[in-house]
PDB file of N, CA and C in Angstrom:
ATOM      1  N   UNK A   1    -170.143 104.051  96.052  1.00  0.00           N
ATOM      2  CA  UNK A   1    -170.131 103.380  94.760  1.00  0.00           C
ATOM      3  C   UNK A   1    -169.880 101.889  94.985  1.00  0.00           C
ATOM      4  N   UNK A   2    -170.810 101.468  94.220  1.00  0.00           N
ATOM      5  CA  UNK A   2    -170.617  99.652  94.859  1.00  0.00           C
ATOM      6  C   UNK A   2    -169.218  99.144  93.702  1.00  0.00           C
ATOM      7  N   UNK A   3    -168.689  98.258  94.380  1.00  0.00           N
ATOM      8  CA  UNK A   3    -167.654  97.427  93.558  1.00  0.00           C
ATOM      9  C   UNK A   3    -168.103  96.442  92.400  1.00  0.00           C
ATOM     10  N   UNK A   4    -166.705  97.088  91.600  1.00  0.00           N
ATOM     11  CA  UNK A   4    -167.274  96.427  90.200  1.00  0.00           C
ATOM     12  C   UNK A   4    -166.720  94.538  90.191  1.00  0.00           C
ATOM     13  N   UNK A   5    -167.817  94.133  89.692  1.00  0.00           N
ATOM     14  CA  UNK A   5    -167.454  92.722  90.029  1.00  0.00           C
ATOM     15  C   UNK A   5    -166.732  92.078  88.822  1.00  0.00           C
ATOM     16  N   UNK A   6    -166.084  90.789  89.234  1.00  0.00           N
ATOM     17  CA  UNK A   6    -165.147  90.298  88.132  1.00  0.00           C
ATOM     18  C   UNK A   6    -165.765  90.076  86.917  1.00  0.00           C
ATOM     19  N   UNK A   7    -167.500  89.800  86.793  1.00  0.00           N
ATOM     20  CA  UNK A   7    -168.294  88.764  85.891  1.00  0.00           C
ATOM     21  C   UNK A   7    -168.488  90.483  85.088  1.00  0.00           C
ATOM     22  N   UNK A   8    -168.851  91.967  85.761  1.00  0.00           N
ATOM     23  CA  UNK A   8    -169.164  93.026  85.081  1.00  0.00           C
ATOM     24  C   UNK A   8    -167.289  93.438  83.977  1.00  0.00           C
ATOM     25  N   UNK A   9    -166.827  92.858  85.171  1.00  0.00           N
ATOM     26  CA  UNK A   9    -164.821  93.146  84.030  1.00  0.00           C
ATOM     27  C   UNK A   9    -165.204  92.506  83.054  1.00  0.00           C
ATOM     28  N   UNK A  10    -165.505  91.144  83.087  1.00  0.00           N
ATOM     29  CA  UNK A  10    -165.186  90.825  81.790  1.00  0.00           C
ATOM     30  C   UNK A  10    -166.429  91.163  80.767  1.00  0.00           C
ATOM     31  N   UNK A  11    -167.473  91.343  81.175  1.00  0.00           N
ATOM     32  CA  UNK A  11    -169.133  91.710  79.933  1.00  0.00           C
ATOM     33  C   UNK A  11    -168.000  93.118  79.958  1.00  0.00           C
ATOM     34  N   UNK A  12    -167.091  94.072  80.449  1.00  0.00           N
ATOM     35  CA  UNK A  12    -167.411  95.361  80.075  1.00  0.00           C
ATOM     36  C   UNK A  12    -165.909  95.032  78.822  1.00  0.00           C
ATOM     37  N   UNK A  13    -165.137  94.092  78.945  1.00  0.00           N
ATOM     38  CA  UNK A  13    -164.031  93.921  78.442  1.00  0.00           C
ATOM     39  C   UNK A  13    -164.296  92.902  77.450  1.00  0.00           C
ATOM     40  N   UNK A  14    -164.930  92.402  77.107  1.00  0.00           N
ATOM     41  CA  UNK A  14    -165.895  91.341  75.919  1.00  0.00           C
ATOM     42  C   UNK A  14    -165.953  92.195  74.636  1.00  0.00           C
ATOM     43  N   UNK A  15    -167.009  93.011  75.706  1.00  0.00           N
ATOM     44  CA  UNK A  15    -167.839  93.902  74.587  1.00  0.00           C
ATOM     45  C   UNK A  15    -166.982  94.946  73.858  1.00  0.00           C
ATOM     46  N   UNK A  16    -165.840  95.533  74.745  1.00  0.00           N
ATOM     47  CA  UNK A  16    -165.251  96.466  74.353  1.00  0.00           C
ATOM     48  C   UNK A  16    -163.398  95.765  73.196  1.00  0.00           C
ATOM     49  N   UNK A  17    -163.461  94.175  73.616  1.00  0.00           N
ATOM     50  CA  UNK A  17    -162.639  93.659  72.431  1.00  0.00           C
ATOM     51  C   UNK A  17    -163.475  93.438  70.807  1.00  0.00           C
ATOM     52  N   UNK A  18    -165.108  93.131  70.898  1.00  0.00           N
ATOM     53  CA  UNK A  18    -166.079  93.118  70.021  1.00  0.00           C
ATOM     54  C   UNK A  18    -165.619  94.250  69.307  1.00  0.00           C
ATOM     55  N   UNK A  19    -165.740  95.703  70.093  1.00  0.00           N
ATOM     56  CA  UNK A  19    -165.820  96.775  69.512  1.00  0.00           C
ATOM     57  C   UNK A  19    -164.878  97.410  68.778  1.00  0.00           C
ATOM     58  N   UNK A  20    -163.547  96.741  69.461  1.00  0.00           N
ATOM     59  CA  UNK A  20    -162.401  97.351  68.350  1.00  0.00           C
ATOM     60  C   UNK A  20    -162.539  96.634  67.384  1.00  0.00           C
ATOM     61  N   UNK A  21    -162.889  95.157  67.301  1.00  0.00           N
ATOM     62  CA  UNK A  21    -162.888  94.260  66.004  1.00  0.00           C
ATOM     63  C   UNK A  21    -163.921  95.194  65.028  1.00  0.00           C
ATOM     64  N   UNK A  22    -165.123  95.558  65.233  1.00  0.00           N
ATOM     65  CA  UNK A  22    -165.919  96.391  64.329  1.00  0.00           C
ATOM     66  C   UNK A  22    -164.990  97.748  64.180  1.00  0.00           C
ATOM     67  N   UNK A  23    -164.576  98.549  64.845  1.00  0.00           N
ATOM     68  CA  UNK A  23    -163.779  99.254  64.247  1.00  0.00           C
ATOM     69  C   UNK A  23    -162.683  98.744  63.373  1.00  0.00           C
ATOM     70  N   UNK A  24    -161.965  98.122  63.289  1.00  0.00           N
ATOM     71  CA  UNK A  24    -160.733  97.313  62.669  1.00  0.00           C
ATOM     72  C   UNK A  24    -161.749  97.327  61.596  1.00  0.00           C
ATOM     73  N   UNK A  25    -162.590  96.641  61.364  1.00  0.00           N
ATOM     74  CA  UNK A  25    -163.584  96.237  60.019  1.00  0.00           C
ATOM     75  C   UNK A  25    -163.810  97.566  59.203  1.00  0.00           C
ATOM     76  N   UNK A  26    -164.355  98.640  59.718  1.00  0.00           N
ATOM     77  CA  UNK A  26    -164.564  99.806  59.390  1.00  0.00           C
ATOM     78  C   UNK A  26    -163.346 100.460  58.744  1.00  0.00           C
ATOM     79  N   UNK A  27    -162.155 100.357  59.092  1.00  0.00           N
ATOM     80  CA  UNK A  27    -161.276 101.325  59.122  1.00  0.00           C
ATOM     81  C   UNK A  27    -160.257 100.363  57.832  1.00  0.00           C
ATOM     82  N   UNK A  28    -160.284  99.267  57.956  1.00  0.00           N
ATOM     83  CA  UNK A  28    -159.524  98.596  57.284  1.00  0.00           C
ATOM     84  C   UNK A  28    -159.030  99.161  55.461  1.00  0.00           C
ATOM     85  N   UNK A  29    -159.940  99.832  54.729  1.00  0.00           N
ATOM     86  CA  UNK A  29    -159.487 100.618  53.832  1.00  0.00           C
ATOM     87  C   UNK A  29    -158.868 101.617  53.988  1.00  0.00           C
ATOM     88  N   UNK A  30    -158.276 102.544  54.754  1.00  0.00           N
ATOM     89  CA  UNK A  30    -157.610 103.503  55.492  1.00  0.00           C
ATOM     90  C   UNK A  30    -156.305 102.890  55.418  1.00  0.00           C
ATOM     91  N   UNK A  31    -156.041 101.644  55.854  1.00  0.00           N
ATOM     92  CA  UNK A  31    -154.410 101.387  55.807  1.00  0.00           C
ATOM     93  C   UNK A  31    -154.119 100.717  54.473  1.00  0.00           C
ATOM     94  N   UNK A  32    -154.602 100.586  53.489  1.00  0.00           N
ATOM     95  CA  UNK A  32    -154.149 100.118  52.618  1.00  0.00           C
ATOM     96  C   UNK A  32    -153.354 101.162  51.895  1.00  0.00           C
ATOM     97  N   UNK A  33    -152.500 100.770  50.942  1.00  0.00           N
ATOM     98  CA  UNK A  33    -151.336 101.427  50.589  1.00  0.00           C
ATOM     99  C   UNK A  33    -151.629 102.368  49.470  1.00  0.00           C
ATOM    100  N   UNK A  34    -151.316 103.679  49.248  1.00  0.00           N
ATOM    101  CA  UNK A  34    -151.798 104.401  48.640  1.00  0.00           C
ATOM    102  C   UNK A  34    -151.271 104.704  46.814  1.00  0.00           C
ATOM    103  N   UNK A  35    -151.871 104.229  46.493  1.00  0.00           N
ATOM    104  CA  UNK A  35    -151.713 104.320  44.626  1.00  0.00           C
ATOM    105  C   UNK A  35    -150.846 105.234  44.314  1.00  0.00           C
ATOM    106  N   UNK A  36    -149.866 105.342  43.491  1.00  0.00           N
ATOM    107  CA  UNK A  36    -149.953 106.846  42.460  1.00  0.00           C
ATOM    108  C   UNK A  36    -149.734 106.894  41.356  1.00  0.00           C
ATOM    109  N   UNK A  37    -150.598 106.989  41.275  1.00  0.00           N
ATOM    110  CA  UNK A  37    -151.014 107.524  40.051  1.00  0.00           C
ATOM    111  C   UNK A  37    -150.944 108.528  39.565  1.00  0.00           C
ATOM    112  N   UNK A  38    -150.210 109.416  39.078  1.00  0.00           N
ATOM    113  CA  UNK A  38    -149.828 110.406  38.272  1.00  0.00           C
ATOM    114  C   UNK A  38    -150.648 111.252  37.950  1.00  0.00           C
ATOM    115  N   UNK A  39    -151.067 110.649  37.074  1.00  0.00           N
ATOM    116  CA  UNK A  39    -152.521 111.792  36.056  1.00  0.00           C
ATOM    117  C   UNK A  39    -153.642 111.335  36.544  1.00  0.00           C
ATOM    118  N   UNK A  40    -154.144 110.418  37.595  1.00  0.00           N
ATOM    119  CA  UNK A  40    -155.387 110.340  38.300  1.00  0.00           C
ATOM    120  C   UNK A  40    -155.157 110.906  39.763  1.00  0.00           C
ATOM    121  N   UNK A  41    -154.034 111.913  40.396  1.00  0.00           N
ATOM    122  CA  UNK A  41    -154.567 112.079  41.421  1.00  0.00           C
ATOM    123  C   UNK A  41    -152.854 113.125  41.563  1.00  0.00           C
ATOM    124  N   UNK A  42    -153.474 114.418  42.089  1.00  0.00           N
ATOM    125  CA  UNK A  42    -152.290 115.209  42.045  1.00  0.00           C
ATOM    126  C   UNK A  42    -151.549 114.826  43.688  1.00  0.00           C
ATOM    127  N   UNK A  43    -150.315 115.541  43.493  1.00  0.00           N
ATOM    128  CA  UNK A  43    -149.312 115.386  44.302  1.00  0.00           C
ATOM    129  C   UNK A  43    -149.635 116.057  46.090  1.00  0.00           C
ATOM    130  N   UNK A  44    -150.776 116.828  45.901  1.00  0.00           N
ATOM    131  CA  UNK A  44    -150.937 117.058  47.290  1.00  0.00           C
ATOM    132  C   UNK A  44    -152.235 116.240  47.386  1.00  0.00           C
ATOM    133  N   UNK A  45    -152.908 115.543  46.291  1.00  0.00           N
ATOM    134  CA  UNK A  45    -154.067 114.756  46.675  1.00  0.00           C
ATOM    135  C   UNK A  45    -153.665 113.600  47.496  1.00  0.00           C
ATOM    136  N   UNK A  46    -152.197 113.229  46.976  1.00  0.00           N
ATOM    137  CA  UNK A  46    -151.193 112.071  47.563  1.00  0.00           C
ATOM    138  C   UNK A  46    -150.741 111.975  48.725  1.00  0.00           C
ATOM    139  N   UNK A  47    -150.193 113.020  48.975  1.00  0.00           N
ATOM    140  CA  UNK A  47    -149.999 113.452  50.054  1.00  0.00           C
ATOM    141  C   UNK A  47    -150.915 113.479  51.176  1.00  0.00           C
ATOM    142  N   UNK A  48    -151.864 114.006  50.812  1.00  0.00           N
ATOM    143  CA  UNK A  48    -153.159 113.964  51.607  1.00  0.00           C
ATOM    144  C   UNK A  48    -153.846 112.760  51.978  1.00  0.00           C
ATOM    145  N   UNK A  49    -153.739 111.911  51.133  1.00  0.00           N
ATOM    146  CA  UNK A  49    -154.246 109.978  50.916  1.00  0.00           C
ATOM    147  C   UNK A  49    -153.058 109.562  52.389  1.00  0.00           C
ATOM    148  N   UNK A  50    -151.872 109.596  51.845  1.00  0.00           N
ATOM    149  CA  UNK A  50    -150.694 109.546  52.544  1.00  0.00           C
ATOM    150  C   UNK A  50    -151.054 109.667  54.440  1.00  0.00           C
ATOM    151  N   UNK A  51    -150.959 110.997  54.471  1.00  0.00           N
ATOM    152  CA  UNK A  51    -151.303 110.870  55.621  1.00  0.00           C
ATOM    153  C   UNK A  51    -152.384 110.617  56.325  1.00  0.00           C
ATOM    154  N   UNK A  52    -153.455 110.179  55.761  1.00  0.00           N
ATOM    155  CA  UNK A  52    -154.632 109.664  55.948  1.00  0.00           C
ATOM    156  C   UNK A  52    -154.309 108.477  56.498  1.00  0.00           C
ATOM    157  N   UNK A  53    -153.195 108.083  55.685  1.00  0.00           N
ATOM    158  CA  UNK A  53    -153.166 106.144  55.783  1.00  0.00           C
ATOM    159  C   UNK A  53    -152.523 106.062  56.941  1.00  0.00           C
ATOM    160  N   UNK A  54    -151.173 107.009  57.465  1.00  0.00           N
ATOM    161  CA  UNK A  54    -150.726 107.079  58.453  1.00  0.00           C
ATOM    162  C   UNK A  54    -151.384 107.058  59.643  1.00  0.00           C
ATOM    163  N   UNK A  55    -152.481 107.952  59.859  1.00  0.00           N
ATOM    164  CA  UNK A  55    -152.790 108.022  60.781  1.00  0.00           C
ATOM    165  C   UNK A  55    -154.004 106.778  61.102  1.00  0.00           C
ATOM    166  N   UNK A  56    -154.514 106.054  60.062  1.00  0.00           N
ATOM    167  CA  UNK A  56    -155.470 105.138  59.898  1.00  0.00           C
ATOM    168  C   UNK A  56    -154.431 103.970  60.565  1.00  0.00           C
ATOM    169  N   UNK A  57    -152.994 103.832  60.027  1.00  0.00           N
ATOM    170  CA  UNK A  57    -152.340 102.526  60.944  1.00  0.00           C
ATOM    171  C   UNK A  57    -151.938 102.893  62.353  1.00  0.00           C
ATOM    172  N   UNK A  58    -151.666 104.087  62.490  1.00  0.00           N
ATOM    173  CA  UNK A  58    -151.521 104.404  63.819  1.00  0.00           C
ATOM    174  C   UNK A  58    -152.623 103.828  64.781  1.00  0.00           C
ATOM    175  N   UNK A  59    -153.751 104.742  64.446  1.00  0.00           N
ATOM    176  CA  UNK A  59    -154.668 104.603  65.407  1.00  0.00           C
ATOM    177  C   UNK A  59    -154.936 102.722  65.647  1.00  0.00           C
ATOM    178  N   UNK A  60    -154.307 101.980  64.295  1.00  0.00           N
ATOM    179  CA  UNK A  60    -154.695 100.652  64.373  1.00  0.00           C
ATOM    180  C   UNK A  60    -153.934  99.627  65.216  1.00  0.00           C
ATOM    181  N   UNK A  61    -152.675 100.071  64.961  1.00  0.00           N
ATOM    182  CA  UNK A  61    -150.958 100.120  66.462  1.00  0.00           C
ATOM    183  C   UNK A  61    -151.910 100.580  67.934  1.00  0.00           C
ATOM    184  N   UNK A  62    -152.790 101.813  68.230  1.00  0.00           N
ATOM    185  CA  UNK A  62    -153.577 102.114  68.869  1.00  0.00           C
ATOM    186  C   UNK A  62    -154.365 101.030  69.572  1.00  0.00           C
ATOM    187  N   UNK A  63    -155.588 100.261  68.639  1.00  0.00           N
ATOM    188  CA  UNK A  63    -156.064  99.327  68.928  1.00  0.00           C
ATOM    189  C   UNK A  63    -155.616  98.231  69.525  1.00  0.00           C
ATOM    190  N   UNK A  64    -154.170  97.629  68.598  1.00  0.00           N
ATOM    191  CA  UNK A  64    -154.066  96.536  69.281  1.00  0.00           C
ATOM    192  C   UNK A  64    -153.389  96.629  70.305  1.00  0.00           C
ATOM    193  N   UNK A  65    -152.635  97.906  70.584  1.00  0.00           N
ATOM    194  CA  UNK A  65    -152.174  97.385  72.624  1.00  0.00           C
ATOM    195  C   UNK A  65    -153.571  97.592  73.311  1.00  0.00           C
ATOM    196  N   UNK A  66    -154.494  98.354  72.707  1.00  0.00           N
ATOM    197  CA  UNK A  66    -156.114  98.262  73.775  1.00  0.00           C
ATOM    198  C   UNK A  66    -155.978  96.390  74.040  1.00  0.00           C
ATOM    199  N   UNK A  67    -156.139  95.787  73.036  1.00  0.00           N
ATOM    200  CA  UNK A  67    -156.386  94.339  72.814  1.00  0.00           C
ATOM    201  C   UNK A  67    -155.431  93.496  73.587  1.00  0.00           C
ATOM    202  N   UNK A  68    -154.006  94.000  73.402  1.00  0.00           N
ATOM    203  CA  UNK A  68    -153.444  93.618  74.206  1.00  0.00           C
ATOM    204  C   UNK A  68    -153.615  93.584  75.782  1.00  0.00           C
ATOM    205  N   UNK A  69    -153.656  94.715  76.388  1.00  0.00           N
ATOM    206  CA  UNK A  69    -154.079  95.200  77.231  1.00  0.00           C
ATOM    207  C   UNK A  69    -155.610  94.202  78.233  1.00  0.00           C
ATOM    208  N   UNK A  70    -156.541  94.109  77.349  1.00  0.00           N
ATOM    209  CA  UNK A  70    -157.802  93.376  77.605  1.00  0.00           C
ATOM    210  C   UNK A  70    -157.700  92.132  77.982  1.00  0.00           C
ATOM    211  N   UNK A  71    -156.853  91.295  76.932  1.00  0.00           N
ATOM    212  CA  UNK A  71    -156.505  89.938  77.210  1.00  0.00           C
ATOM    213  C   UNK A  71    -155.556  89.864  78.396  1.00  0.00           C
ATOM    214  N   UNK A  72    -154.691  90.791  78.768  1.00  0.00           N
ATOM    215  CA  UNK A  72    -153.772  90.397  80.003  1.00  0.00           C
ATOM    216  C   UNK A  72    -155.014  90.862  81.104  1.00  0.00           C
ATOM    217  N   UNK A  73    -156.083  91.550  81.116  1.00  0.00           N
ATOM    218  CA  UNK A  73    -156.834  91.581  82.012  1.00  0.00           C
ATOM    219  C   UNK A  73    -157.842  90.516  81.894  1.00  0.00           C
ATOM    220  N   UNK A  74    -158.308  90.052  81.240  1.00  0.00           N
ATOM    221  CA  UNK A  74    -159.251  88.486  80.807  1.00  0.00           C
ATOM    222  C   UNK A  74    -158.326  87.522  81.594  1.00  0.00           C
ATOM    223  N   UNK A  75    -156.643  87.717  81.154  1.00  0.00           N
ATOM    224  CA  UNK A  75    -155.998  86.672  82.261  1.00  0.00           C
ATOM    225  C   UNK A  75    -156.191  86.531  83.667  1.00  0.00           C
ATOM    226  N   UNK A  76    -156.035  87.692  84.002  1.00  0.00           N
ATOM    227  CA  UNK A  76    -156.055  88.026  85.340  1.00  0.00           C
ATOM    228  C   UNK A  76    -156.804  87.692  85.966  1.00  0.00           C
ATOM    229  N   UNK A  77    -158.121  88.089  84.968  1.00  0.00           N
ATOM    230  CA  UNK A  77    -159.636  87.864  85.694  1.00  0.00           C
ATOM    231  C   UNK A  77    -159.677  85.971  85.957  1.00  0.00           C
ATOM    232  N   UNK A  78    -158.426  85.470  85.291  1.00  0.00           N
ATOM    233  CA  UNK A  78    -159.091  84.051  84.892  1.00  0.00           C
ATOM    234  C   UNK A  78    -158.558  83.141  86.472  1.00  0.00           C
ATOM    235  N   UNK A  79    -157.389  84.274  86.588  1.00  0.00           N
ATOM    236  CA  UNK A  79    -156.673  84.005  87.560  1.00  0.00           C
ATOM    237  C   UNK A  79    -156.583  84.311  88.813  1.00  0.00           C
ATOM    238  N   UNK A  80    -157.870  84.704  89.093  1.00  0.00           N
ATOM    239  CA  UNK A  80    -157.922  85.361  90.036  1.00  0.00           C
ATOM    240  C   UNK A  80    -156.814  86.193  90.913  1.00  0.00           C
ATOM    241  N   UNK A  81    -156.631  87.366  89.631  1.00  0.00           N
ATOM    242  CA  UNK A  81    -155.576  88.440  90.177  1.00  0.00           C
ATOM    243  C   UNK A  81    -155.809  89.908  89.941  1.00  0.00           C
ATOM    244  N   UNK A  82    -156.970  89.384  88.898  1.00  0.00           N
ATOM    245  CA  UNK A  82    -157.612  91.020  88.558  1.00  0.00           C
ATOM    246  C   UNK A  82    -158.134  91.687  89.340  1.00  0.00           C
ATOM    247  N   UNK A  83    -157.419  93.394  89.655  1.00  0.00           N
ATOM    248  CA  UNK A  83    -158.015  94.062  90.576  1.00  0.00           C
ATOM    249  C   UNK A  83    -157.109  94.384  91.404  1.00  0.00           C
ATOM    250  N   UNK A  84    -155.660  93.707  91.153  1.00  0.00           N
ATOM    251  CA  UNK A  84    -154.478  93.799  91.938  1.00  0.00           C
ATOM    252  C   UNK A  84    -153.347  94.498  90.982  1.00  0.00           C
ATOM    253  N   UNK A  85    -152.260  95.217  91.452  1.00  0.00           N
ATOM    254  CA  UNK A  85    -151.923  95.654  90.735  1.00  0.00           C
ATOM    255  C   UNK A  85    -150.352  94.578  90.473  1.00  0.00           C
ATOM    256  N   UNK A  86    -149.764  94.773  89.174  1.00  0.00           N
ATOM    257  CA  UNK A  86    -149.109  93.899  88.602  1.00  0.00           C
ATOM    258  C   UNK A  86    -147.993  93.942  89.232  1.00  0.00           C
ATOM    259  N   UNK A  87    -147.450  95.327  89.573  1.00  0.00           N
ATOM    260  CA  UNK A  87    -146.347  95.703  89.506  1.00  0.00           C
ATOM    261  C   UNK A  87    -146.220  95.649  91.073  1.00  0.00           C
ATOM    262  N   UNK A  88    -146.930  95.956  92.277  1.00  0.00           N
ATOM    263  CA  UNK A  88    -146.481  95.708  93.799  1.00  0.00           C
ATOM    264  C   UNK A  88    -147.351  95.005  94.525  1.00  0.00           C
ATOM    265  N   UNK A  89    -148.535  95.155  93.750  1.00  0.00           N
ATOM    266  CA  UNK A  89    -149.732  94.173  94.861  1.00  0.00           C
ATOM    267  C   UNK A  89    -150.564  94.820  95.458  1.00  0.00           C
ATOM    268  N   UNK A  90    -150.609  96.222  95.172  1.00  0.00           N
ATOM    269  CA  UNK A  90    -151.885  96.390  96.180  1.00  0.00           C
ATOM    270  C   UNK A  90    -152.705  96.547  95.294  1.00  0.00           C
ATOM    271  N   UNK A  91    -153.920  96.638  95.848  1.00  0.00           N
ATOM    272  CA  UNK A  91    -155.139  96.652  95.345  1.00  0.00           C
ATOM    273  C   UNK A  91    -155.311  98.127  94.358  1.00  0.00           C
ATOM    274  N   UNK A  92    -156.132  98.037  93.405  1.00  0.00           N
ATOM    275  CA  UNK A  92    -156.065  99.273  92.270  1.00  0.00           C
ATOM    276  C   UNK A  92    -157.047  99.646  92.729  1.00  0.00           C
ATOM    277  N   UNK A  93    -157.490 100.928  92.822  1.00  0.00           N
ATOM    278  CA  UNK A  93    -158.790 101.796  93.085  1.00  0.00           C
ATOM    279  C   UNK A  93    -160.106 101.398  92.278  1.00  0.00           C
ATOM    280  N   UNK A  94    -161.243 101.295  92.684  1.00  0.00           N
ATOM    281  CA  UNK A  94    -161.971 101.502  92.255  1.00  0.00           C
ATOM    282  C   UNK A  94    -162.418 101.908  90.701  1.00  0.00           C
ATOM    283  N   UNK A  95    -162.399 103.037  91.503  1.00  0.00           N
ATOM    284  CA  UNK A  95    -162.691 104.350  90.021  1.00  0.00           C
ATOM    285  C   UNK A  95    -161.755 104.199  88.794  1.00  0.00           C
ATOM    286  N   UNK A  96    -160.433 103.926  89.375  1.00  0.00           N
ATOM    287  CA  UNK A  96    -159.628 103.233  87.835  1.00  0.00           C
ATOM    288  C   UNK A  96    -160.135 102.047  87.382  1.00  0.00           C
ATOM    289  N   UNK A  97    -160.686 101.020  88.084  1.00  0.00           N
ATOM    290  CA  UNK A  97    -160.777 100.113  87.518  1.00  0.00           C
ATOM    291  C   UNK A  97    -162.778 100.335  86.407  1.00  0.00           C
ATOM    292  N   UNK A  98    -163.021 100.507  87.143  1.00  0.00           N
ATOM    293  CA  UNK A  98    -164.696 101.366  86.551  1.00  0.00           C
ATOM    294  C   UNK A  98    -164.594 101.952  85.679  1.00  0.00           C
ATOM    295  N   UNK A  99    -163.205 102.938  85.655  1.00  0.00           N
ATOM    296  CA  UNK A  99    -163.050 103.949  84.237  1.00  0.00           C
ATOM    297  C   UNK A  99    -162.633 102.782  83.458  1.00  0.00           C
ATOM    298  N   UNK A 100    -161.601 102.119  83.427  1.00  0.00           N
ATOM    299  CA  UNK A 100    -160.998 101.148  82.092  1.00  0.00           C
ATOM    300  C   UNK A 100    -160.205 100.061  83.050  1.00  0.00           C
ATOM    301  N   UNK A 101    -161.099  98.612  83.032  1.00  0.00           N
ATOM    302  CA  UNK A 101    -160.869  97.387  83.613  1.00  0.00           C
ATOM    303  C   UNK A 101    -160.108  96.858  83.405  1.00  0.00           C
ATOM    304  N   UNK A 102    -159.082  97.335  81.824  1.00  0.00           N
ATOM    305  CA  UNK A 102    -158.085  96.259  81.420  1.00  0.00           C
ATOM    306  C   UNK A 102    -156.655  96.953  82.412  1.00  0.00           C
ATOM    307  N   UNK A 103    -156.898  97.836  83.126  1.00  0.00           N
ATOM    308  CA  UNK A 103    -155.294  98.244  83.866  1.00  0.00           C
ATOM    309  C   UNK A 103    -155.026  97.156  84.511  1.00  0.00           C
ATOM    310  N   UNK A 104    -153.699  97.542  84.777  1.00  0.00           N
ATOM    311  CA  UNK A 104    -152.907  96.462  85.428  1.00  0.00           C
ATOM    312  C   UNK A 104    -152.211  97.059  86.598  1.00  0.00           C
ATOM    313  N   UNK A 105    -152.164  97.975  86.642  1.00  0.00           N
ATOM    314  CA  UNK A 105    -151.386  98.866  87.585  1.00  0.00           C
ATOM    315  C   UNK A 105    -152.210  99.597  88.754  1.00  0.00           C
ATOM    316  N   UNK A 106    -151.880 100.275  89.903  1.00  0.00           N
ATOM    317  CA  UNK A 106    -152.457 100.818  90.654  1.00  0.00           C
ATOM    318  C   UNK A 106    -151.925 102.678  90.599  1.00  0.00           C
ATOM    319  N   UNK A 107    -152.525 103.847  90.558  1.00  0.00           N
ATOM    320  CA  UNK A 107    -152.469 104.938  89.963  1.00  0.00           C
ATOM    321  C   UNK A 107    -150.558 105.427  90.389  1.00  0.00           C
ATOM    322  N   UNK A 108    -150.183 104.752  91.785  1.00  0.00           N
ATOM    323  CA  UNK A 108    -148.703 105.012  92.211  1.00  0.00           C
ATOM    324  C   UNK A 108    -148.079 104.314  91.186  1.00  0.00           C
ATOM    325  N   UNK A 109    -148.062 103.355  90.946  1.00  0.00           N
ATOM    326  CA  UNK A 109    -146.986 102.494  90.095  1.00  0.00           C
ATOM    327  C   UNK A 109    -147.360 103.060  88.438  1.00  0.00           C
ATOM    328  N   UNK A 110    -148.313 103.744  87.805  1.00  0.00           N
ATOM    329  CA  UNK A 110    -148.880 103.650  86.831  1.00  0.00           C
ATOM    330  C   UNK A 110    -148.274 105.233  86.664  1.00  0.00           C
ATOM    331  N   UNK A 111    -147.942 106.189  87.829  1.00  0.00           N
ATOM    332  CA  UNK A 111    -147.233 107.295  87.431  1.00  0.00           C
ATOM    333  C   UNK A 111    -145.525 107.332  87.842  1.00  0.00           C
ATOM    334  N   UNK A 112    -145.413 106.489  88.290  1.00  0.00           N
ATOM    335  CA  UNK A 112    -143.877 106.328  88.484  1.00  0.00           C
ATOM    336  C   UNK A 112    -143.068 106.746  89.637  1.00  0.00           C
ATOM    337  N   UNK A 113    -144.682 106.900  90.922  1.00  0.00           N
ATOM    338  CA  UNK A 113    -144.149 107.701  92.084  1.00  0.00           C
ATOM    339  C   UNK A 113    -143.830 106.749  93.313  1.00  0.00           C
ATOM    340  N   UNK A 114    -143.575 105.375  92.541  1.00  0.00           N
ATOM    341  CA  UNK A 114    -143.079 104.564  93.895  1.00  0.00           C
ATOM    342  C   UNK A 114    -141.451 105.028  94.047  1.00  0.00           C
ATOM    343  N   UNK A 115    -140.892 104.761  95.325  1.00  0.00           N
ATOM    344  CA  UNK A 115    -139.883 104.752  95.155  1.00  0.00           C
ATOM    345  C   UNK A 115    -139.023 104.877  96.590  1.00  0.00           C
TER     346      UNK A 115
END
């Protein structure tokens, strides 16, 4: 498997901050706060709105550590450090970095088995 290059991190980490912004757009009626209304909407309809909304801000708490996440790898990349891991320095695998470019960690430090 050939190595993923810094210029493919960031087109794959661009596109994929683009993409939560269109989701964010999409979803943005989901967290708004839910009415009640009494005689327009019964008590398990509420309920039901309710946890709708919950899980609509969650997943949106969700998004932004992705975002977070992206930009400390956009740093990295800027800094020529991306590809290293944050936490001891060695180099991160491949295949983690191919699966999702914004890690920061290498799979030892990322499960907690240094030591």
């Amino acid at each position: 498997m050939p190595t993923m290059t810094p210029e493919e991190a960031r087109t794959a980490l661009e596109a994929r901050l683009e993409e939560l912004a269109r989701l964010d757009a999409m979803s943005a009626g989901g967290r708004e706060p839910v009415t009640l209304q009494q005689d327009a909407v019964g008590r398990l309809s509420r309920m039901d709105a309710m946890q709708q909304q919950a899980m609509a801000q969650a997943e949106e708490r969700r998004r932004q550590s992705e975002r977070t996440r992206i930009r400390r790898a956009l740093e990295r990349l800027d800094e020529g450090d991306w590809g290293w891991c944050v936490t001891c320095g060695e180099e991160i695998a491949e295949g983690r970095l191919r699966n999702d470019p914004s890690v920061g960690t290498c799979i030892t430090c990322s499960s907690g088995a240094k030591g």
